[in-house]
Protein backbone atom coordinates (compact mmCIF):
# COMPACT_ATOMS: atom_id res chain seq x y z
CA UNK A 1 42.47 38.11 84.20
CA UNK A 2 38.74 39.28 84.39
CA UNK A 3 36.42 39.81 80.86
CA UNK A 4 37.16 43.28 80.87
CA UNK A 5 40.93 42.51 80.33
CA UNK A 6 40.68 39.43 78.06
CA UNK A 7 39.73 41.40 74.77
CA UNK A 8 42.41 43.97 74.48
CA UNK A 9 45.09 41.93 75.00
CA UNK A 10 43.74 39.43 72.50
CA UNK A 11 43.34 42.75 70.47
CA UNK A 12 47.35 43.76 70.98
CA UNK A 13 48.16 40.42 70.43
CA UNK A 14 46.26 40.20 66.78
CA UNK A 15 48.20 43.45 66.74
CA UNK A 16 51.83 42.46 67.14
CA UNK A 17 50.93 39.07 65.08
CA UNK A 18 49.91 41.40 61.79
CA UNK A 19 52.99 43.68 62.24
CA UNK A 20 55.37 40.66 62.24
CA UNK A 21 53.89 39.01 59.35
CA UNK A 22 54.01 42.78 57.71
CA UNK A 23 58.10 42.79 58.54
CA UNK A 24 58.86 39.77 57.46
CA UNK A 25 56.88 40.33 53.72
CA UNK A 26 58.70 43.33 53.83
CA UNK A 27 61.64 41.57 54.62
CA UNK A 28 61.28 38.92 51.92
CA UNK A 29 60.58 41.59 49.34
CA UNK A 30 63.63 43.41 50.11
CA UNK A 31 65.87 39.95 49.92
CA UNK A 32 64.26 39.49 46.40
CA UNK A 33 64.60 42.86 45.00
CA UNK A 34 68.29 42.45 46.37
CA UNK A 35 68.48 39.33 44.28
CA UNK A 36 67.16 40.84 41.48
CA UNK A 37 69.29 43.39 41.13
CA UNK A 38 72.33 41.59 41.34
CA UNK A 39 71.58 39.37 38.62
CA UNK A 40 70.85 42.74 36.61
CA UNK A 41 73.95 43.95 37.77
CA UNK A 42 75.85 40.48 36.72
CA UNK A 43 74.27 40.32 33.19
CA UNK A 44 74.69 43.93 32.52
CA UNK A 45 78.36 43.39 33.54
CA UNK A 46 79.01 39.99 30.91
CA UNK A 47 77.18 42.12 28.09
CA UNK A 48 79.64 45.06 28.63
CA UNK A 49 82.77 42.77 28.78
């Protein structure tokens, strides 16, 4: 692997690393809003009953 070479696949690499850390914030989000709206769901439910 010559200079030439070195810095774009550093670059792709920086890449891949900031798109995994963007899915899995995106995935925590989505496990929270999830959660969220179940408890919604469960205290709406025990006020109607």
């Amino acid at each position: 692997m010559n200079r030439d070479t070195r810095k774009p696949r550093a670059i792709a690499i920086a890449v891949a690393s900031t798109r995994e850390e963007e899915r899995a914030r995106l995935r925590h989000l989505s496990i929270v809003c999830l959660y969220a709206a179940s408890a919604i769901a469960a205290l709406a439910f025990g006020l109607l009953v």
